[in-house]
C-alpha atoms as a PDB file:
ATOM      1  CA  UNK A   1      31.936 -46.898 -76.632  1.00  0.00           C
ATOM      2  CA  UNK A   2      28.093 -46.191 -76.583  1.00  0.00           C
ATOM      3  CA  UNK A   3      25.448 -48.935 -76.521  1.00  0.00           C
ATOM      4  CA  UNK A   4      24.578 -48.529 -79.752  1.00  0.00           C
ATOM      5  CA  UNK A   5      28.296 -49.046 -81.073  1.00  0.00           C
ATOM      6  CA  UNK A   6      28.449 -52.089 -79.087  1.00  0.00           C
ATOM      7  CA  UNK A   7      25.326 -53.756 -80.701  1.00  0.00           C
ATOM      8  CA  UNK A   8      26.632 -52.619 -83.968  1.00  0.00           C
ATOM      9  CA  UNK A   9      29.739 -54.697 -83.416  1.00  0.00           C
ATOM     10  CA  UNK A  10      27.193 -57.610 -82.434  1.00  0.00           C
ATOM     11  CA  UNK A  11      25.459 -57.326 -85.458  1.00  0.00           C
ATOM     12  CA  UNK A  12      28.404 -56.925 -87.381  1.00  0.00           C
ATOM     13  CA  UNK A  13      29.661 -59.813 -85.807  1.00  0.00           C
ATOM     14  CA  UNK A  14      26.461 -62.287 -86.632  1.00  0.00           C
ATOM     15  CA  UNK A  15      26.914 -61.378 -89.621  1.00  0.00           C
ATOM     16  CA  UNK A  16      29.981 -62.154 -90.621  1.00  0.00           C
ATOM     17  CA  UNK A  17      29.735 -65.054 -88.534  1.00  0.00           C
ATOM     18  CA  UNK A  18      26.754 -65.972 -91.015  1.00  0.00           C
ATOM     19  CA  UNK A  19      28.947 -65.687 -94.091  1.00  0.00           C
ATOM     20  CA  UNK A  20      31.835 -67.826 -92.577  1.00  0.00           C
ATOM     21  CA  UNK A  21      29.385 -70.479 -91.920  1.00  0.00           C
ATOM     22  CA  UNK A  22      28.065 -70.682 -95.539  1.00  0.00           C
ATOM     23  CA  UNK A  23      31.880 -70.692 -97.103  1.00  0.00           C
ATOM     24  CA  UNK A  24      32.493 -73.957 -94.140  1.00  0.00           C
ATOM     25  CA  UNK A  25      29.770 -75.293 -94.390  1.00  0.00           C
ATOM     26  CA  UNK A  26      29.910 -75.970 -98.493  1.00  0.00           C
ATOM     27  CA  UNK A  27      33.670 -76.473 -97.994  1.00  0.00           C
ATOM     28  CA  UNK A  28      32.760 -79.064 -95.739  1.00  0.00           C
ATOM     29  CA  UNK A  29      29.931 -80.704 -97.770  1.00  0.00           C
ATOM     30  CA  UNK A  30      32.072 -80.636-100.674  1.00  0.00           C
ATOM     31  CA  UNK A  31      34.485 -82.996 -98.544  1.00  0.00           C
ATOM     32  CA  UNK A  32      31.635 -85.501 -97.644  1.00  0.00           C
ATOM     33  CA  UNK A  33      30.057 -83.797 -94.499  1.00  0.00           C
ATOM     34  CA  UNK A  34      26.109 -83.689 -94.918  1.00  0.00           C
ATOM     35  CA  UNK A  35      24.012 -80.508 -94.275  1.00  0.00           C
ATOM     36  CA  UNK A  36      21.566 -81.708 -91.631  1.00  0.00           C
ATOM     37  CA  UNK A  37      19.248 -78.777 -91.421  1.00  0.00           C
ATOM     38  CA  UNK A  38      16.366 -80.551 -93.401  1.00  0.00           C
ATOM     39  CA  UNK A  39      15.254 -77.092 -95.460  1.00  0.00           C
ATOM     40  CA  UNK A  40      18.836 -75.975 -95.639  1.00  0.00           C
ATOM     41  CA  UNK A  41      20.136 -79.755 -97.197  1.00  0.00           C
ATOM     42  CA  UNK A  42      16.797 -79.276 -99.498  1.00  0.00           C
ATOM     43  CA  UNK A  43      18.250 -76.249-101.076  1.00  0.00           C
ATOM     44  CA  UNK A  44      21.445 -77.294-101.237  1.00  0.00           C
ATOM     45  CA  UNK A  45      19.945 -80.097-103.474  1.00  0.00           C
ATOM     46  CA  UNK A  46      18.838 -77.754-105.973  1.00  0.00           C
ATOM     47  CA  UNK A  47      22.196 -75.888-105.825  1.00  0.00           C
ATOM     48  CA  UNK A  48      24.782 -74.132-103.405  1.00  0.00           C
ATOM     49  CA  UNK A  49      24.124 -70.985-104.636  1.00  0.00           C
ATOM     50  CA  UNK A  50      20.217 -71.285-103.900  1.00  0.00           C
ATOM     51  CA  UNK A  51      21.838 -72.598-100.114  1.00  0.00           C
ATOM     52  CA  UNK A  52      23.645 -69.318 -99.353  1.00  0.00           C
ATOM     53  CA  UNK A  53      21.083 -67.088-100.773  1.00  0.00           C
ATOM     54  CA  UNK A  54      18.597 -68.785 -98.616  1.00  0.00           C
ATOM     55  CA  UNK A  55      20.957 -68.892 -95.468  1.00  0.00           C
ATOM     56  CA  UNK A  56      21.795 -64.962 -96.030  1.00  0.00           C
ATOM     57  CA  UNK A  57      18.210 -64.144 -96.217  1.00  0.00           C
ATOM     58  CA  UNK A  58      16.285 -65.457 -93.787  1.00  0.00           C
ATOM     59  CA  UNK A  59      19.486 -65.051 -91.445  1.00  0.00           C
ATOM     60  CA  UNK A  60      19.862 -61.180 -92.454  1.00  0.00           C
ATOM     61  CA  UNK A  61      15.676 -61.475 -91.994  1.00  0.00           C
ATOM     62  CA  UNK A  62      15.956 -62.666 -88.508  1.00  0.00           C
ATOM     63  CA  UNK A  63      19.382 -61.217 -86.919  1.00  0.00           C
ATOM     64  CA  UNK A  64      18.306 -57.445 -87.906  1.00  0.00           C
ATOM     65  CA  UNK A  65      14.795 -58.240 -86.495  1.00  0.00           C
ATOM     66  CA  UNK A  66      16.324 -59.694 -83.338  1.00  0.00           C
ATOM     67  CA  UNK A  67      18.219 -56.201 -83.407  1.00  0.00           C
ATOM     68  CA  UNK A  68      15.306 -54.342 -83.679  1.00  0.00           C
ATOM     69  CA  UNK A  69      13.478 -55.654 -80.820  1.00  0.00           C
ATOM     70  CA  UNK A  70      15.671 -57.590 -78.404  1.00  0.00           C
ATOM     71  CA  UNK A  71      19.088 -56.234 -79.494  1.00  0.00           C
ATOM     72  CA  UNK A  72      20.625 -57.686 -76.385  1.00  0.00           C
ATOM     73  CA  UNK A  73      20.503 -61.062 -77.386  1.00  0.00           C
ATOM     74  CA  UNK A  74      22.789 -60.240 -80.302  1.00  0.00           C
ATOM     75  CA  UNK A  75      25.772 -61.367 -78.283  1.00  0.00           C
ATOM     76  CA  UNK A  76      24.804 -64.628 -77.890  1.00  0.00           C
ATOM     77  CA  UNK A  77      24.053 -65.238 -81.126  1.00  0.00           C
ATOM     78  CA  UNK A  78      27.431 -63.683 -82.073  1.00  0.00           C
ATOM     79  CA  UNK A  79      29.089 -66.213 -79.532  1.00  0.00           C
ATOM     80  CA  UNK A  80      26.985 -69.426 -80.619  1.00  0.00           C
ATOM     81  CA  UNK A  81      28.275 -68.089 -84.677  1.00  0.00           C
ATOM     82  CA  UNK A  82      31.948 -68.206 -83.213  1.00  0.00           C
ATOM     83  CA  UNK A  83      31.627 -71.595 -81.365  1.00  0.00           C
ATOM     84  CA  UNK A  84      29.839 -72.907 -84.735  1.00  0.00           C
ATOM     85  CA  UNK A  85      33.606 -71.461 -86.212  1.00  0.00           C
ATOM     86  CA  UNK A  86      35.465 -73.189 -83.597  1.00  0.00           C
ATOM     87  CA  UNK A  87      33.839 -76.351 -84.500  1.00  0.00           C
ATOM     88  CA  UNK A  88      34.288 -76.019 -88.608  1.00  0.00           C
ATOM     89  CA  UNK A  89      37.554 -74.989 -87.803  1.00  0.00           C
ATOM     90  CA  UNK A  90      38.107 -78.044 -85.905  1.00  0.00           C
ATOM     91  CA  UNK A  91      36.779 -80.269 -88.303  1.00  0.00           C
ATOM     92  CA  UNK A  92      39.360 -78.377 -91.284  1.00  0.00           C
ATOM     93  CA  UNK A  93      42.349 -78.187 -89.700  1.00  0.00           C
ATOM     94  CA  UNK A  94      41.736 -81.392 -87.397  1.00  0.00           C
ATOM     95  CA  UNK A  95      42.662 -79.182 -84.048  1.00  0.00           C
END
């Protein structure tokens, strides 16, 4: 695999470590967790929908501007997304 296909699976990865987190996290709000990013719990406020629009904006905003100019920190992004997982997973299925 080329370097380019290997940041493509990064960014592929962010991403749909990004969409996972928005179906937890409202999962888990729904089921009496709070949101505790201050902006994030303000838009959740005014509705979930205006939450995951937000979050898949400015993430999308930020993850394919992080690719554009330091693409090698995609994997850690990637791997702090799949811990976040780990964690909502934890909390679901009480691991």
């Amino acid at each position: 695999m080329d370097k380019k296909a290997i940041l493509l699976v990064w960014l592929i990865l962010c991403h749909l470590g990004n969409i996972a987190d928005v179906g937890l996290t409202l999962y888990a709000i729904h089921n009496g967790a709070s949101e505790l990013n201050p902006f994030m719990a303000w838009t959740l406020s005014i509705s979930p929908l205006l939450f995951a629009v937000t979050k898949f904006i400015l993430f999308g905003l930020a993850i394919d501007f992080l690719a554009q100019h330091s693409p090698i920190f995609l994997r850690w992004v990637a791997i702090i997304y799949m811990s976040i997982m780990a964690w909502h997973l934890n909390l679901l299925f009480g691991l």
